[in-house]
PDB file of N, CA and C in Angstrom:
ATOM      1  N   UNK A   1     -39.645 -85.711 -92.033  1.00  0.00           N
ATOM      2  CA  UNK A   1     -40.501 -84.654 -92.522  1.00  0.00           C
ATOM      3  C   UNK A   1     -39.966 -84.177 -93.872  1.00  0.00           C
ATOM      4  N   UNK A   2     -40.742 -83.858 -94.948  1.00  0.00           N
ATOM      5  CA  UNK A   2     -40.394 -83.757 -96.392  1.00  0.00           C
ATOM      6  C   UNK A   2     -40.157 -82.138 -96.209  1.00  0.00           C
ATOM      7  N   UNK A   3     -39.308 -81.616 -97.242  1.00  0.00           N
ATOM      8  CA  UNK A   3     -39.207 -80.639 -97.700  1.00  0.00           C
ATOM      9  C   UNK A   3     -40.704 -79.788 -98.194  1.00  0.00           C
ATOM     10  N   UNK A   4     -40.533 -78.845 -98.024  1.00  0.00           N
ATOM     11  CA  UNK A   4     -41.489 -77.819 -98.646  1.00  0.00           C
ATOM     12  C   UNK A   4     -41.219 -77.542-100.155  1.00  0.00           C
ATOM     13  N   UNK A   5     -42.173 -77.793-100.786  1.00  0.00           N
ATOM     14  CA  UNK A   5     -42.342 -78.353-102.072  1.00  0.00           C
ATOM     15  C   UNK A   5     -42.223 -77.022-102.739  1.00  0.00           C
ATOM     16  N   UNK A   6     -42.847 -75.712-102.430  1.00  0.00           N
ATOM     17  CA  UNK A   6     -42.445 -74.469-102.865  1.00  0.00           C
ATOM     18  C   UNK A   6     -41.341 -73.886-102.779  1.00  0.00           C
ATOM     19  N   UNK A   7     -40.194 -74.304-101.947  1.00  0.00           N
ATOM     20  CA  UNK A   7     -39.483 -73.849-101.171  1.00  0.00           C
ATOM     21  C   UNK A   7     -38.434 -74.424-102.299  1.00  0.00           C
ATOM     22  N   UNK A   8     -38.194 -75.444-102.672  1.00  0.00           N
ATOM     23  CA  UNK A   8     -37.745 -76.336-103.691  1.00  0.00           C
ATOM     24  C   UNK A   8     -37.528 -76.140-105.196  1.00  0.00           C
ATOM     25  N   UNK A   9     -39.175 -75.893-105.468  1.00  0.00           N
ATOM     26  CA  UNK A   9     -39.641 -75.059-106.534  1.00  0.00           C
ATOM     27  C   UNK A   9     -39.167 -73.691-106.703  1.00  0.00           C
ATOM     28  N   UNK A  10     -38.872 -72.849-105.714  1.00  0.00           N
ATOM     29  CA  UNK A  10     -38.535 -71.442-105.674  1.00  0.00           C
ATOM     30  C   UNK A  10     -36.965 -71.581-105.671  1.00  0.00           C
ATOM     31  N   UNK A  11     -36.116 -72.598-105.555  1.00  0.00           N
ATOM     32  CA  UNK A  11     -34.957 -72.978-105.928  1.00  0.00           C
ATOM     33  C   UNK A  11     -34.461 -73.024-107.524  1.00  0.00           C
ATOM     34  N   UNK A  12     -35.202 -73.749-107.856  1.00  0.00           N
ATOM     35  CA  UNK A  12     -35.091 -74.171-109.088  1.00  0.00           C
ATOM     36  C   UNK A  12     -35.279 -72.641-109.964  1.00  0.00           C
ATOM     37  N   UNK A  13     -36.518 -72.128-109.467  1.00  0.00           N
ATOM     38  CA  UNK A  13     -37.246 -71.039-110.295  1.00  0.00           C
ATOM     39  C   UNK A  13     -36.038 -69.924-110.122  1.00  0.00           C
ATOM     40  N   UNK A  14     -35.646 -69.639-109.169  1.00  0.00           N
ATOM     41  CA  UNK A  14     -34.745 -68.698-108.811  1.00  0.00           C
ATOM     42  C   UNK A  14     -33.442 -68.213-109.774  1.00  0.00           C
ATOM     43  N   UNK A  15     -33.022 -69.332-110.228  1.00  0.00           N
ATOM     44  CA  UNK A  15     -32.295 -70.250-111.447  1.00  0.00           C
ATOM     45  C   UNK A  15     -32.283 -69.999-112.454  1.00  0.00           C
ATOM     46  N   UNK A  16     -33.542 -70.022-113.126  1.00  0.00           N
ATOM     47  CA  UNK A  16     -34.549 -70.474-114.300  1.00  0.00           C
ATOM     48  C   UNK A  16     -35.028 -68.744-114.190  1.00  0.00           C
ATOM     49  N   UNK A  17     -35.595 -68.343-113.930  1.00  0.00           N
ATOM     50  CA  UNK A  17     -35.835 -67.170-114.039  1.00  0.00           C
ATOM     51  C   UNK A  17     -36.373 -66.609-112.531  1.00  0.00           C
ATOM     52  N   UNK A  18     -35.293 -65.516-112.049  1.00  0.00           N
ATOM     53  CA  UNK A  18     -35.076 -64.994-111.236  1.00  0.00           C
ATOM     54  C   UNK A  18     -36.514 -64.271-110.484  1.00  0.00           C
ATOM     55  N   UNK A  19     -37.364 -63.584-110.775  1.00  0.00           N
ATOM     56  CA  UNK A  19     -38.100 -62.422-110.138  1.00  0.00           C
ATOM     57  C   UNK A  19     -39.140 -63.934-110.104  1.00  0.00           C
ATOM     58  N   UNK A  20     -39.417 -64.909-110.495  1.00  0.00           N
ATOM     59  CA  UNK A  20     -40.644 -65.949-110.002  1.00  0.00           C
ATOM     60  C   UNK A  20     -39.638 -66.783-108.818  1.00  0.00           C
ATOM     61  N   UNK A  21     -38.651 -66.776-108.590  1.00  0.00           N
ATOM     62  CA  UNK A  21     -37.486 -67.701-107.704  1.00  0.00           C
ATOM     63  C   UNK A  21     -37.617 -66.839-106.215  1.00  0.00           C
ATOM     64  N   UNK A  22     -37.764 -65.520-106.877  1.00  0.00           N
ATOM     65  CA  UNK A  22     -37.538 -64.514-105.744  1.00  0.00           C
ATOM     66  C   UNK A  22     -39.243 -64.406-105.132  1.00  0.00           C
ATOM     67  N   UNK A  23     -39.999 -64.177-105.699  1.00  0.00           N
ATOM     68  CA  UNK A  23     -41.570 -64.384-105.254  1.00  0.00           C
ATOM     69  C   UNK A  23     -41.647 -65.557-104.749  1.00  0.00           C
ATOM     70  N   UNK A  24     -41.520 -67.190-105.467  1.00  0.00           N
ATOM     71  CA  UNK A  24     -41.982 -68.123-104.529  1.00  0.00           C
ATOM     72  C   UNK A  24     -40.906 -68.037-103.638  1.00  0.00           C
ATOM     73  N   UNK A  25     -39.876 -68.177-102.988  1.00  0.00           N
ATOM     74  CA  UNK A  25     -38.998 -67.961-102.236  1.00  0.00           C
ATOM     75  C   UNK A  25     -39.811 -67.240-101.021  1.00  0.00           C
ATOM     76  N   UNK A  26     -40.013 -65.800-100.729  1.00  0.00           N
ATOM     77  CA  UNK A  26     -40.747 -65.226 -99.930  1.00  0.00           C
ATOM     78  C   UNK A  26     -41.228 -66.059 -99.335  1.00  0.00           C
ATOM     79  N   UNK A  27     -42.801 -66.768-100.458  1.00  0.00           N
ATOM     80  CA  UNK A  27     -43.710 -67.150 -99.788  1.00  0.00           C
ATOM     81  C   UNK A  27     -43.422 -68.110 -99.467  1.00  0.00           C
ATOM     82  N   UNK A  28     -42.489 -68.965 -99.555  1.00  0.00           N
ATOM     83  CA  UNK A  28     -41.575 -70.700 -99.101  1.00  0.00           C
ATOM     84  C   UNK A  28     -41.101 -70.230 -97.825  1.00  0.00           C
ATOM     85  N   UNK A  29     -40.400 -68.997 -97.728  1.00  0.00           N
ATOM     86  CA  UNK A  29     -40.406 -68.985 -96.488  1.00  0.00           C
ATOM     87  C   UNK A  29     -41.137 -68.116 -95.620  1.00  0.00           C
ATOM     88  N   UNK A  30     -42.391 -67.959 -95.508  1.00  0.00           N
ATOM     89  CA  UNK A  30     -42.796 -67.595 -94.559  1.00  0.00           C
ATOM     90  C   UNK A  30     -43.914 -68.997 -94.501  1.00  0.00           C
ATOM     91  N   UNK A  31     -44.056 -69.581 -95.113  1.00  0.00           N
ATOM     92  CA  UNK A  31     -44.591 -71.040 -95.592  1.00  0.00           C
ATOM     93  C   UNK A  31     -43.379 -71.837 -93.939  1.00  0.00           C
ATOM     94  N   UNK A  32     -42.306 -71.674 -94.748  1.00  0.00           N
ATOM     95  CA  UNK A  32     -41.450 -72.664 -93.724  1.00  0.00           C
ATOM     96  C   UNK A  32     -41.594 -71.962 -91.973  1.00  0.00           C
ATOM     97  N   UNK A  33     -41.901 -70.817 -91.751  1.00  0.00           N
ATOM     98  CA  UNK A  33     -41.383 -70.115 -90.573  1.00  0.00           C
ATOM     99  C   UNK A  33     -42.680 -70.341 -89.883  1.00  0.00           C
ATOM    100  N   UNK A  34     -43.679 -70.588 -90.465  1.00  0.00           N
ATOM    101  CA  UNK A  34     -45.226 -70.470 -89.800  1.00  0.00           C
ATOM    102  C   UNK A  34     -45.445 -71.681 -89.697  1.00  0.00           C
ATOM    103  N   UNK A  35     -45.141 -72.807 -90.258  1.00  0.00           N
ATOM    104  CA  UNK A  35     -45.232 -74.120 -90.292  1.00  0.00           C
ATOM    105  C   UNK A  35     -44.308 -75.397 -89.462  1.00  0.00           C
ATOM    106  N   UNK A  36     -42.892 -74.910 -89.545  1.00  0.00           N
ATOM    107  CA  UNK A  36     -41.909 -75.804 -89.219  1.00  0.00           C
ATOM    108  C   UNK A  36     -41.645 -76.456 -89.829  1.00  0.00           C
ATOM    109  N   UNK A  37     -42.372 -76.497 -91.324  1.00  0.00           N
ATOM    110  CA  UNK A  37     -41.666 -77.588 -92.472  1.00  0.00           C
ATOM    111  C   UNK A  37     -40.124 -77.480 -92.349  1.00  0.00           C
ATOM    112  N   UNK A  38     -39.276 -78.621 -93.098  1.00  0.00           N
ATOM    113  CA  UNK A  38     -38.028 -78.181 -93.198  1.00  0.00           C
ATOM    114  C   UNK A  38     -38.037 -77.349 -94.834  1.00  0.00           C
ATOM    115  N   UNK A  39     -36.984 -76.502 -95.072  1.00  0.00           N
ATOM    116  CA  UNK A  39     -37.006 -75.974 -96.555  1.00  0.00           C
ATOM    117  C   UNK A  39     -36.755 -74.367 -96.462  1.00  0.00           C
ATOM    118  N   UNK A  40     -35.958 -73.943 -94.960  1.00  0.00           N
ATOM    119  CA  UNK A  40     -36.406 -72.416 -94.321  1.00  0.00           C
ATOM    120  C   UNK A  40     -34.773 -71.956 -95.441  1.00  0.00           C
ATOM    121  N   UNK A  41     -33.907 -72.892 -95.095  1.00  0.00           N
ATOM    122  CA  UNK A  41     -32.545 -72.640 -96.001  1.00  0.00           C
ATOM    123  C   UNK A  41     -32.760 -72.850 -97.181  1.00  0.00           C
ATOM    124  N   UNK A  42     -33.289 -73.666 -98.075  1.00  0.00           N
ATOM    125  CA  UNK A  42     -33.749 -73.690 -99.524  1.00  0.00           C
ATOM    126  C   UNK A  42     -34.375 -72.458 -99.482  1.00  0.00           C
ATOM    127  N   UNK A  43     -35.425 -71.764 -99.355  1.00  0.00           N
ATOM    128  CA  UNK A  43     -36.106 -70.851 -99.376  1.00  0.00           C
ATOM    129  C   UNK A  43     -34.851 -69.532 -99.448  1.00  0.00           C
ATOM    130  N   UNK A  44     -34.119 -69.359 -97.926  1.00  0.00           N
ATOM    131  CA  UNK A  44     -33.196 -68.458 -98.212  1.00  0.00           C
ATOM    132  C   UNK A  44     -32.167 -68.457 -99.553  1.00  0.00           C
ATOM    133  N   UNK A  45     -31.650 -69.792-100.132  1.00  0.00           N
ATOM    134  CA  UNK A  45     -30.885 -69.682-101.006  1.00  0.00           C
ATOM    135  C   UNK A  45     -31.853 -69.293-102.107  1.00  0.00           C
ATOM    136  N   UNK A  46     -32.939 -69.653-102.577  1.00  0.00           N
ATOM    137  CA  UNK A  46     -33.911 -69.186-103.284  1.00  0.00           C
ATOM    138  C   UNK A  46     -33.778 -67.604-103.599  1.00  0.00           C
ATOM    139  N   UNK A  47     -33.940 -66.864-102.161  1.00  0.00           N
ATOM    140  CA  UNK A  47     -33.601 -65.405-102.074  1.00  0.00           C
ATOM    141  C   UNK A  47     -32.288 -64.781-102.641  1.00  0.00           C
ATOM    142  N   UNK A  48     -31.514 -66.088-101.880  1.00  0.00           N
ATOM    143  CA  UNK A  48     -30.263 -64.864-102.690  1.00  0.00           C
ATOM    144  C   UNK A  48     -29.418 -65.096-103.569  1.00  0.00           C
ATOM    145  N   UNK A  49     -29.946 -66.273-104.405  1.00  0.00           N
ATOM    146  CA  UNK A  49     -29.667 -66.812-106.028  1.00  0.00           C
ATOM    147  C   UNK A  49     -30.337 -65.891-106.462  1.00  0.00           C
ATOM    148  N   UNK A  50     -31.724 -65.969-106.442  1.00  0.00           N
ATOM    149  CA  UNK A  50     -32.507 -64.643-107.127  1.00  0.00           C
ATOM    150  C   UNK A  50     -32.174 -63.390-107.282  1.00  0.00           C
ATOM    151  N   UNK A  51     -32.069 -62.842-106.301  1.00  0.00           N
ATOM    152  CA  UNK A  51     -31.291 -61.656-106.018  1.00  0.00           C
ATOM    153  C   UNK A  51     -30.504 -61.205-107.252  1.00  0.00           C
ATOM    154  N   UNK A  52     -28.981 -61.788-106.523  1.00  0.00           N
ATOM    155  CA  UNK A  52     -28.017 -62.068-107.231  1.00  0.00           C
ATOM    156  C   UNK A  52     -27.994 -61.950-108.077  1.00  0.00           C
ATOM    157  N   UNK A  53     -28.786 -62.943-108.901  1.00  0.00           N
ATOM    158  CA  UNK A  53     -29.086 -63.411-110.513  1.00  0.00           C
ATOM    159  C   UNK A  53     -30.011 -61.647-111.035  1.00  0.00           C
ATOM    160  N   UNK A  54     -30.648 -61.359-110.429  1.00  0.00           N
ATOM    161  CA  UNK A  54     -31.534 -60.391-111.009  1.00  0.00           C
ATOM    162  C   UNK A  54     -30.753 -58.851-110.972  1.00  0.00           C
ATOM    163  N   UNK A  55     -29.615 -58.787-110.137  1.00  0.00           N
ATOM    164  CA  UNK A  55     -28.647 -57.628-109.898  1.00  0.00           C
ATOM    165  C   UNK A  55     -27.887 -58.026-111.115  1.00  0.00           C
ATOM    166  N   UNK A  56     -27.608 -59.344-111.168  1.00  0.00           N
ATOM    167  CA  UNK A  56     -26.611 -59.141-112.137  1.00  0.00           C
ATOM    168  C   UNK A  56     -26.954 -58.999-113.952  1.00  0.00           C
ATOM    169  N   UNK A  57     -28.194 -59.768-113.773  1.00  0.00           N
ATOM    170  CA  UNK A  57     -28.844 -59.516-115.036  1.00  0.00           C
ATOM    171  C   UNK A  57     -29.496 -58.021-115.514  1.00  0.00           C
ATOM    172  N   UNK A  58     -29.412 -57.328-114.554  1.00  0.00           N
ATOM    173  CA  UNK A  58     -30.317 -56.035-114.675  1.00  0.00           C
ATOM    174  C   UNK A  58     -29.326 -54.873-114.471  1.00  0.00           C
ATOM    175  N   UNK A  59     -28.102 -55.369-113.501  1.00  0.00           N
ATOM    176  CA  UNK A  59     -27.732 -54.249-113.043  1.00  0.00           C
ATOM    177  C   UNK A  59     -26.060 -54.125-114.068  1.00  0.00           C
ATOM    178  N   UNK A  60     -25.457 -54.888-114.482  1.00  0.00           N
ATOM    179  CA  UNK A  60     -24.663 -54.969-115.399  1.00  0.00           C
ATOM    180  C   UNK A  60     -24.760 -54.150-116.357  1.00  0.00           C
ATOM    181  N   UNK A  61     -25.849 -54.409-117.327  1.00  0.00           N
ATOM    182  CA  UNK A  61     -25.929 -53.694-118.534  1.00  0.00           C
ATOM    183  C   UNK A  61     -26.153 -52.485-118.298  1.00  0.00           C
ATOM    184  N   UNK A  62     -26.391 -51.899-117.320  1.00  0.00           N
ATOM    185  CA  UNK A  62     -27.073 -50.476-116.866  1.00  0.00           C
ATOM    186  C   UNK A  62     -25.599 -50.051-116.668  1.00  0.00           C
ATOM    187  N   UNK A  63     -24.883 -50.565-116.172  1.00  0.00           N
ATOM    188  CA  UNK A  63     -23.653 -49.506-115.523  1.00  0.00           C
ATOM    189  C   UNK A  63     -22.551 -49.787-116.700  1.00  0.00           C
ATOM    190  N   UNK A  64     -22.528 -51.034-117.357  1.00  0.00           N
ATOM    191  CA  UNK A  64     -21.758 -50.530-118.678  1.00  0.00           C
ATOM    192  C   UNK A  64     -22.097 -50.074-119.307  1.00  0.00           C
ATOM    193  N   UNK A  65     -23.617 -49.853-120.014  1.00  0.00           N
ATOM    194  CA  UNK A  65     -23.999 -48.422-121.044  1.00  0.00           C
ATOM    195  C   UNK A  65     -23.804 -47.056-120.647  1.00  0.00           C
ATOM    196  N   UNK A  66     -23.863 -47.342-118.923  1.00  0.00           N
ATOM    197  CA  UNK A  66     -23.561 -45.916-118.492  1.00  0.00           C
ATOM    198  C   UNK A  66     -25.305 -44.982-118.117  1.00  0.00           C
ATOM    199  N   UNK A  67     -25.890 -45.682-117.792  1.00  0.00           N
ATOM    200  CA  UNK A  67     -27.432 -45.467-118.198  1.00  0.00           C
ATOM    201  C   UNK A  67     -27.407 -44.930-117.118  1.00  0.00           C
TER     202      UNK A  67
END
């Protein structure tokens, strides 16, 4: 059984720019959870690369300017 092709995509995207990694991600996995595709762990790492990536890109500069 192939991977979930969004789920994959929301990997990559997650990466590449965070808040579209973190949206398809969601929907990859509730894609994977309703379906049984495989791609339920791609999807989660999707989530929390994104995350991650978007705390650190957003939340960095805020607490060293002091904002």
């Amino acid at each position: 059984m192939p991977y979930n092709k969004l789920a994959v995509a929301a990997l990559v995207c997650a990466v590449l720019v965070p808040p579209f990694g973190i949206l398809m991600g969601h929907i990859a996995w509730a894609q994977t959870a309703r379906t049984g595709e495989r791609g339920h762990r791609l999807a989660l790492a999707a989530l929390v690369i994104g995350y991650v990536e978007l705390l650190v890109l957003c939340g960095v500069p805020i607490v060293l300017l002091g904002f």
